[in-house]
Protein backbone atom coordinates (compact mmCIF):
# COMPACT_ATOMS: atom_id res chain seq x y z
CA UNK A 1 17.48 -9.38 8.25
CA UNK A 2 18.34 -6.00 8.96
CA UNK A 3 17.14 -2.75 11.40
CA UNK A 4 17.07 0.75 9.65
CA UNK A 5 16.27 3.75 10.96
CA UNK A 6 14.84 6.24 9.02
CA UNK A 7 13.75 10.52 9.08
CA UNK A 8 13.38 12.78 6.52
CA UNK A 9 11.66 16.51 6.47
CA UNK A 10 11.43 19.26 4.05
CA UNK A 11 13.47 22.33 5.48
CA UNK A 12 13.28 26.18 4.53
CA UNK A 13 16.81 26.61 4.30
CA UNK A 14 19.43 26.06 1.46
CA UNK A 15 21.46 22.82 1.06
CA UNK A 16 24.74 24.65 1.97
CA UNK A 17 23.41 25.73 5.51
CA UNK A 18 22.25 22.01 6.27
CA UNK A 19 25.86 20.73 4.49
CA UNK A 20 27.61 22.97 6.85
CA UNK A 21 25.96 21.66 10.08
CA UNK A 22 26.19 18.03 9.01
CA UNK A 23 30.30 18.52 7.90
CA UNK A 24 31.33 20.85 10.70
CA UNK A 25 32.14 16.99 12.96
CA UNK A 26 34.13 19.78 15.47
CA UNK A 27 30.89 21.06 16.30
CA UNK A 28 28.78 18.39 16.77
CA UNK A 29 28.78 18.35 20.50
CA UNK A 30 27.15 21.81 20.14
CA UNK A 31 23.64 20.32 18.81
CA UNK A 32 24.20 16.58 18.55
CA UNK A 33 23.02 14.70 21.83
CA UNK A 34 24.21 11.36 20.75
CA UNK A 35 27.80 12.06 19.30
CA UNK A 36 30.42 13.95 22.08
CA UNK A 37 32.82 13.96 19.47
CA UNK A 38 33.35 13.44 16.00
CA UNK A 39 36.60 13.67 13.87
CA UNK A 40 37.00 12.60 10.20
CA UNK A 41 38.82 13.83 6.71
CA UNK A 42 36.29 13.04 5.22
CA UNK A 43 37.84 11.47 2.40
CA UNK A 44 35.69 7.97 1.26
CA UNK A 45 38.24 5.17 2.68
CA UNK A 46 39.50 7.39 5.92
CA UNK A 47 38.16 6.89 9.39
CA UNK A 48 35.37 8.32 10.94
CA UNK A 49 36.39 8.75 14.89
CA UNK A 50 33.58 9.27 17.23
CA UNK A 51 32.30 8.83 21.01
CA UNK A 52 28.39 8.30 21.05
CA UNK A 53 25.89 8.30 23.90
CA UNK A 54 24.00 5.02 23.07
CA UNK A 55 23.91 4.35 27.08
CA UNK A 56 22.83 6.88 29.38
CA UNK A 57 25.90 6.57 31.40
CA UNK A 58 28.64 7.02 28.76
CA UNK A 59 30.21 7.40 25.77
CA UNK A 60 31.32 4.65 23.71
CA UNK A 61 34.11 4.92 20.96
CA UNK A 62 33.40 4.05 17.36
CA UNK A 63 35.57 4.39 14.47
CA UNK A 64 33.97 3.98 11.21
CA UNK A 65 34.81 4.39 7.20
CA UNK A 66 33.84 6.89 4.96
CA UNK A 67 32.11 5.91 1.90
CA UNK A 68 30.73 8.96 0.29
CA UNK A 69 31.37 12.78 0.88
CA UNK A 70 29.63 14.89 -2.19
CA UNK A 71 29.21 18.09 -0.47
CA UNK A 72 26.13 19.59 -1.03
CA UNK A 73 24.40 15.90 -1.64
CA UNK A 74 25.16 12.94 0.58
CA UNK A 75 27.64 11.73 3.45
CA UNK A 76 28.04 8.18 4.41
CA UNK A 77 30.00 6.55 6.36
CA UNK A 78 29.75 2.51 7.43
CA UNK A 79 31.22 0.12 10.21
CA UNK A 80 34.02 -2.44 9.29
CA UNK A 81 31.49 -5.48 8.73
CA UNK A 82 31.82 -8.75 10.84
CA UNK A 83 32.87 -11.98 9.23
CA UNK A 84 30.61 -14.07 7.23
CA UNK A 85 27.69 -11.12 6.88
CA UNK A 86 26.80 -11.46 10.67
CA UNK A 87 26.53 -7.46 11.14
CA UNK A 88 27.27 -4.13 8.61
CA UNK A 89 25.65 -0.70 8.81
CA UNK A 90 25.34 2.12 6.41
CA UNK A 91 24.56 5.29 7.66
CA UNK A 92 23.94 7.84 5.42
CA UNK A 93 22.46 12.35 5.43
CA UNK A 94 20.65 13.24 2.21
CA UNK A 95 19.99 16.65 0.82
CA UNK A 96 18.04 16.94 -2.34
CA UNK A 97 17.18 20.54 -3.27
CA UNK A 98 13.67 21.66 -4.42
CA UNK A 99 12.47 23.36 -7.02
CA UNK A 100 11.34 26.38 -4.61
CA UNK A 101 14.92 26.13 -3.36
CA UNK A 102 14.12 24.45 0.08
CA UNK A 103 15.62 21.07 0.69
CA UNK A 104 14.58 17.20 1.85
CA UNK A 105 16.69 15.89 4.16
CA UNK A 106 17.09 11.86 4.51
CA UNK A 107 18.93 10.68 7.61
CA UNK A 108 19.28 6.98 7.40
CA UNK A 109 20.75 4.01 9.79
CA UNK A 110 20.69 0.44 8.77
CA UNK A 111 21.70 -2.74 10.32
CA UNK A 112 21.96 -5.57 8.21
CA UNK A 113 22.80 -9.77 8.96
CA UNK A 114 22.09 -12.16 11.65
CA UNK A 115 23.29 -10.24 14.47
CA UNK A 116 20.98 -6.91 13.40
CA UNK A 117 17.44 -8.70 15.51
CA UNK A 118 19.97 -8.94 18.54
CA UNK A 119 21.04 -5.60 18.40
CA UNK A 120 17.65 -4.22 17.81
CA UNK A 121 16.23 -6.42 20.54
CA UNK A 122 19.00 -5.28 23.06
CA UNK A 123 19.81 -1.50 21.85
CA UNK A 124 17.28 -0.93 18.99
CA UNK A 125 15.17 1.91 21.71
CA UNK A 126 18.53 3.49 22.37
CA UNK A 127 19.55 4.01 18.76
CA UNK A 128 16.17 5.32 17.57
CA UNK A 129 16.23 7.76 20.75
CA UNK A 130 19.92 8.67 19.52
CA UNK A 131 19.51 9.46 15.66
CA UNK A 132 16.17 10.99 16.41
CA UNK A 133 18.06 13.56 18.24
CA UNK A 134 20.81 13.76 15.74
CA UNK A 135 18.34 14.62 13.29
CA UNK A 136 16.62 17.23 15.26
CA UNK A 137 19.12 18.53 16.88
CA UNK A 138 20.73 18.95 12.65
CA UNK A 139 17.75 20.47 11.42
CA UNK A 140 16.86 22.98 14.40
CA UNK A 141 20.66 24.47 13.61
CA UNK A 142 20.38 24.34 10.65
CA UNK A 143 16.94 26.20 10.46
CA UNK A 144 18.28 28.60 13.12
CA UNK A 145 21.37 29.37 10.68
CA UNK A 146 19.05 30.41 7.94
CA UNK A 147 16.55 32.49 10.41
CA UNK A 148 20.07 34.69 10.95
């Protein structure tokens, strides 16, 4: 019972030029087709305020928590969960350096509980459309940073 959305990619730049893309939320209207705006401490426990494009027409609000922020390493944040295990995400950006010094990047979505087939069924196109551009949209800065 659960929808997860998944991309990962080698990338020729350092984990501190990805890590600055992915934590910079002010810019993420800049490169990030499916989020118009993005606020956050970042602390694990705070709120994650953002407006995303799931629907062509507009943006929706969507506050989430943070879970994890190690900066150079992973940044998750998750959706307050329904009652009774009907619906939670986790959505989580991985960098894991190389031994040649490049990184792999892991950007991950997951649905999980009953209500994850209905969401996938109604909106499941329209969320892999969105994070696929996240993530491209993340690594063609980020690989444009380290061209500079």
């Amino acid at each position: 019972m659960s929808f997860t959305i998944v991309h990962q990619t080698d990338l020729n730049c350092s984990a501190e030029t990805l890590w600055n893309v992915l934590s910079d939320l002010e810019q993420y209207p800049q490169w990030n087709p499916f989020v118009e705006y993005c606020e956050s401490t970042k602390k694990p426990g705070d709120p994650i305020k953002m407006k995303v494009r799931i629907f062509p027409m507009f943006a929706q609000p969507q506050t989430e928590v943070i879970k994890e922020n190690e900066p150079l390493k992973k940044f998750s944040y998750c959706m307050k969960p329904l009652p009774l295990g009907l619906l939670s995400s986790y959505r989580y950006h991985q960098i894991d350096t190389l031994d040649d010094g490049t990184i792999h990047y892991t950007s991950s979505f997951e649905l999980k509980g009953p209500f994850s087939h209905i969401v996938k069924a109604l909106m499941g196109g329209l969320l892999k459309k969105g994070f696929t551009g996240m993530f491209e949209g993340a690594t063609q800065r980020a690989l444009n940073m380290a061209a500079k």
